[in-house]
Protein backbone atom coordinates (compact mmCIF):
# COMPACT_ATOMS: atom_id res chain seq x y z
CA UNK A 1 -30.40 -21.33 45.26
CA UNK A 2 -27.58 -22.89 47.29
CA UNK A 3 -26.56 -26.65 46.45
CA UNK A 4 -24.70 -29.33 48.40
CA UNK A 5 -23.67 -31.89 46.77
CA UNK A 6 -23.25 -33.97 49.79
CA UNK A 7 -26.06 -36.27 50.90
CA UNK A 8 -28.58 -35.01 53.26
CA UNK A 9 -28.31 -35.31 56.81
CA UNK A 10 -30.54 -37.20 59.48
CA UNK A 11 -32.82 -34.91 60.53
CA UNK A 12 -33.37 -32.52 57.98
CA UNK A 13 -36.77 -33.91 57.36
CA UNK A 14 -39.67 -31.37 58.19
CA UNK A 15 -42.17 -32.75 61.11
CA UNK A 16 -44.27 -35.37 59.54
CA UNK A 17 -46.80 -37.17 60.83
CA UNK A 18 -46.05 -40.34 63.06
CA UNK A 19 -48.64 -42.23 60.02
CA UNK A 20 -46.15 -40.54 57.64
CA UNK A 21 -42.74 -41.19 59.74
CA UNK A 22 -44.08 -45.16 60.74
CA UNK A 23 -43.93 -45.81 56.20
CA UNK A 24 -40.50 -44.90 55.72
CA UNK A 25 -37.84 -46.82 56.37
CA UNK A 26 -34.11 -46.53 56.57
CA UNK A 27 -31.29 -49.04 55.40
CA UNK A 28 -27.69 -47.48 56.20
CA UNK A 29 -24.43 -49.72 55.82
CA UNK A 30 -20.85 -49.15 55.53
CA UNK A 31 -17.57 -50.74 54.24
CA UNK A 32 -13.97 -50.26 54.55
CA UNK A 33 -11.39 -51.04 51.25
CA UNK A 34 -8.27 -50.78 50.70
CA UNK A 35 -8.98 -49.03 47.36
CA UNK A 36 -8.63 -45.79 47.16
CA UNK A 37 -11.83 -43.39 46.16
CA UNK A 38 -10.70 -43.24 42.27
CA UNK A 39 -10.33 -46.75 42.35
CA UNK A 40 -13.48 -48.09 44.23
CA UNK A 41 -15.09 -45.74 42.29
CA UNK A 42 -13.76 -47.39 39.20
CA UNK A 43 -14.86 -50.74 40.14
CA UNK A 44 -18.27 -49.12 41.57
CA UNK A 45 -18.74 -47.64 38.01
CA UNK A 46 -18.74 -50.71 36.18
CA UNK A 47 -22.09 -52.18 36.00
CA UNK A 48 -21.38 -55.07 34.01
CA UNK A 49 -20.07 -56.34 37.32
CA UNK A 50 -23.03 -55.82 39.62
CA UNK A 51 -24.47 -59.14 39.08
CA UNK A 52 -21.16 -60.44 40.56
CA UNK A 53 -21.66 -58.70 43.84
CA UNK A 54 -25.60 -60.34 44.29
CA UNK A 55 -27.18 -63.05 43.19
CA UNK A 56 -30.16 -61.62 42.75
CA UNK A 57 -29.22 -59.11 40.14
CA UNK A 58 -29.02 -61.05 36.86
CA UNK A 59 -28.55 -57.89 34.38
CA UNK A 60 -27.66 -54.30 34.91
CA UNK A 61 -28.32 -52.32 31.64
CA UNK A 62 -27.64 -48.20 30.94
CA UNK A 63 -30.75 -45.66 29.40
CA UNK A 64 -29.02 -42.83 28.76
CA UNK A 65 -25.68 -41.25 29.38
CA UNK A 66 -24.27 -43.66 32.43
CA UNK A 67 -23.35 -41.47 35.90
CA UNK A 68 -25.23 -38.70 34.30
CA UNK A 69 -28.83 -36.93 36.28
CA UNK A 70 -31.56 -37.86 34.56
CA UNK A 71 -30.11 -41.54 33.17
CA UNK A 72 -31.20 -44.74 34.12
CA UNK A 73 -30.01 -48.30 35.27
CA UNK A 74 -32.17 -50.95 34.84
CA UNK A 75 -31.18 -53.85 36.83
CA UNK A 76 -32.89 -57.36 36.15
CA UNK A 77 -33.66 -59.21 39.07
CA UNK A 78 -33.95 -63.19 39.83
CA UNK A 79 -36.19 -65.11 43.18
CA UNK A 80 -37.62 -64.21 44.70
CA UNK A 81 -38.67 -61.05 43.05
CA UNK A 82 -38.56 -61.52 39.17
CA UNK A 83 -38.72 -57.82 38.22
CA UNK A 84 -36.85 -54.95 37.38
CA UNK A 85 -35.97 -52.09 38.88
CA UNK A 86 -35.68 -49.12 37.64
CA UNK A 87 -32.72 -46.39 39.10
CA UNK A 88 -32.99 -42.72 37.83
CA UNK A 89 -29.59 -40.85 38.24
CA UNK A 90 -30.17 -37.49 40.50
CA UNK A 91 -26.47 -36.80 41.89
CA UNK A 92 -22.98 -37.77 40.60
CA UNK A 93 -20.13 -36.46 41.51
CA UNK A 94 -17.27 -38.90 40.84
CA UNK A 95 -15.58 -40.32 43.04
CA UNK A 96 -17.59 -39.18 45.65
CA UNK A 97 -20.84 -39.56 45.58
CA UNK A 98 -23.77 -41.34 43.94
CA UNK A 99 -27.98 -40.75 44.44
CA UNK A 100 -30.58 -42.39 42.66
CA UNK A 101 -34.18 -43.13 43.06
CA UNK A 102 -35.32 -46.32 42.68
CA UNK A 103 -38.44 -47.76 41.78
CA UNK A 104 -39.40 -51.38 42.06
CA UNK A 105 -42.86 -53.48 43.62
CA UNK A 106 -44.07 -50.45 44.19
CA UNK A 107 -41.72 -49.10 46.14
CA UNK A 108 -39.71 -45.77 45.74
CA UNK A 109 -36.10 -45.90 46.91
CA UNK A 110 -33.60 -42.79 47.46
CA UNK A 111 -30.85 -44.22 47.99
CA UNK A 112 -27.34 -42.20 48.23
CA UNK A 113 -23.41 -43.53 47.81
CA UNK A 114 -20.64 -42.19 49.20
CA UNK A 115 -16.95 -42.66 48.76
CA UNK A 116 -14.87 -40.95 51.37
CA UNK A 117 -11.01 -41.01 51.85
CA UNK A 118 -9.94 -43.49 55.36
CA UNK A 119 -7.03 -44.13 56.62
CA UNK A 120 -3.73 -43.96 54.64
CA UNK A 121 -5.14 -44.53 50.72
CA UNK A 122 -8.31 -47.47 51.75
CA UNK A 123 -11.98 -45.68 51.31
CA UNK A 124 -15.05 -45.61 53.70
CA UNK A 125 -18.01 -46.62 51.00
CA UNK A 126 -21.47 -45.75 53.09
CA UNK A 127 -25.12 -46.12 51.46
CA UNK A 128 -28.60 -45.53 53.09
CA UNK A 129 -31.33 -46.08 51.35
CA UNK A 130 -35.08 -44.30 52.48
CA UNK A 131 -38.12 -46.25 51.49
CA UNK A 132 -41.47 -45.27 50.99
CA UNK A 133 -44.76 -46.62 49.42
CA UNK A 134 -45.39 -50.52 48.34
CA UNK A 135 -47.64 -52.48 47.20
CA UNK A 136 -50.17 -53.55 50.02
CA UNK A 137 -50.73 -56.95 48.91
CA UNK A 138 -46.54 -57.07 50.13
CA UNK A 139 -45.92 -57.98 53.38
CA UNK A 140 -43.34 -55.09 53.50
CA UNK A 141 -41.34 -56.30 57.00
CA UNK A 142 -40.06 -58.75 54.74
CA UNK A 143 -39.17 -57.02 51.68
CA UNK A 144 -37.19 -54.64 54.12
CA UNK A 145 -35.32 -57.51 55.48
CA UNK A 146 -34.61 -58.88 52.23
CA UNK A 147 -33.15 -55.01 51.12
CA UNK A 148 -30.95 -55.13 53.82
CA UNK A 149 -29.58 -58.62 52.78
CA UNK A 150 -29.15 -57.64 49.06
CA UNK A 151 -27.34 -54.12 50.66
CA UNK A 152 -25.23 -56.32 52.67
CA UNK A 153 -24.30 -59.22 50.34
CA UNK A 154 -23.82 -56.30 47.68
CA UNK A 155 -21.45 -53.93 49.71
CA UNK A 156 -19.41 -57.45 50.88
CA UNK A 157 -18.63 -57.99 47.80
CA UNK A 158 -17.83 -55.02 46.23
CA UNK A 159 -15.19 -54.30 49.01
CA UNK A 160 -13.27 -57.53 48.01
CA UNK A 161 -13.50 -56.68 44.71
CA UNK A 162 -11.85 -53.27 45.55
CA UNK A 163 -9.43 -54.80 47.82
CA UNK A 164 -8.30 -57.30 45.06
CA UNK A 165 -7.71 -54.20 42.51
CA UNK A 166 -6.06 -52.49 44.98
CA UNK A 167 -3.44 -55.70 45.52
CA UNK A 168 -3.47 -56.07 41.97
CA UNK A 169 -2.35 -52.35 41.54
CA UNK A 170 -0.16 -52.08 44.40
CA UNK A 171 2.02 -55.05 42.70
CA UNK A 172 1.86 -53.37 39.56
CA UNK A 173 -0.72 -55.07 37.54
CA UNK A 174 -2.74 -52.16 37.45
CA UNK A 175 -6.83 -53.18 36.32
CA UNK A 176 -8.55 -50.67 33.95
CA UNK A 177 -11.92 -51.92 34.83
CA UNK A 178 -13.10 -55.26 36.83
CA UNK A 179 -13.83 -58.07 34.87
């Protein structure tokens, strides 16, 4: 069986139904750093730091061996949701790339990472995120517009953060891990 580690393209998907195509929906967004792809990935890496990038994520916690298929990140979540979600591990390949599904309000998330060299040393960081099922007492327009707020407000600040490691290093205080 051949394997590529790379995230599947648009259009790969077999013909579905237009019932079937009209329930999933698709999140992409992209940032530039300055960081390069060891070094985003670095400050990526560090979950401790999530809740820094979002103010809706109040804990992020490790099940199992982190960056590893098959381990999990459970990430504690404030308002307006109040649950947790649960992200199993399917790809890593640091400091490239990064899949997980995602569970959460009875959703199911794919959701892939990627960390690609730009320019002379910064990194392109991309996401997209498919989403399927929910809970039909939801009103799911609006739980899709608040995913793309969290993806944005997340990615935003996880770029600084990179950028400011990336300063920091460049001037020669070199950061092991964000704090």
């Amino acid at each position: 069986m051949n394997y590529e580690p790379r995230p599947p393209r648009r259009g790969l998907l077999p013909n579905l139904s237009s019932e079937i195509i009209a329930n999933i929906a698709r999140i992409e967004y992209s940032v530039f750093t300055k960081a390069d792809c060891s070094l985003a990935w670095r400050v990526f890496s560090n979950i401790d730091v999530w809740p820094r990038f979002c103010k809706l994520y109040k804990r992020a916690r490790w099940q199992g061996t982190p960056w590893t298929p098959g381990s999990r990140v459970k990430l504690e979540l404030g308002p307006p949701l109040n649950a947790t979600a649960d992200r199993v591990v399917t790809v890593c390949t640091p400091p490239h790339h990064v899949a997980w599904i995602n569970h959460i309000c009875g959703y199911t998330m794919e959701q892939w990472i990627s960390f690609d060299p730009y320019g002379l040393g910064g990194t392109r960081v991309s996401a997209w995120i498919e989403v399927t099922g929910g809970d039909p007492s939801r009103d799911r327009a609006e739980d899709m517009q608040l995913l793309q707020r969290v993806v944005e407000e997340w990615f935003d600040n996880f770029w600084r953060e990179c950028d400011l490691a990336a300063q920091q290093a460049s001037s020669g205080d070199i950061r092991r891990e964000a704090d």
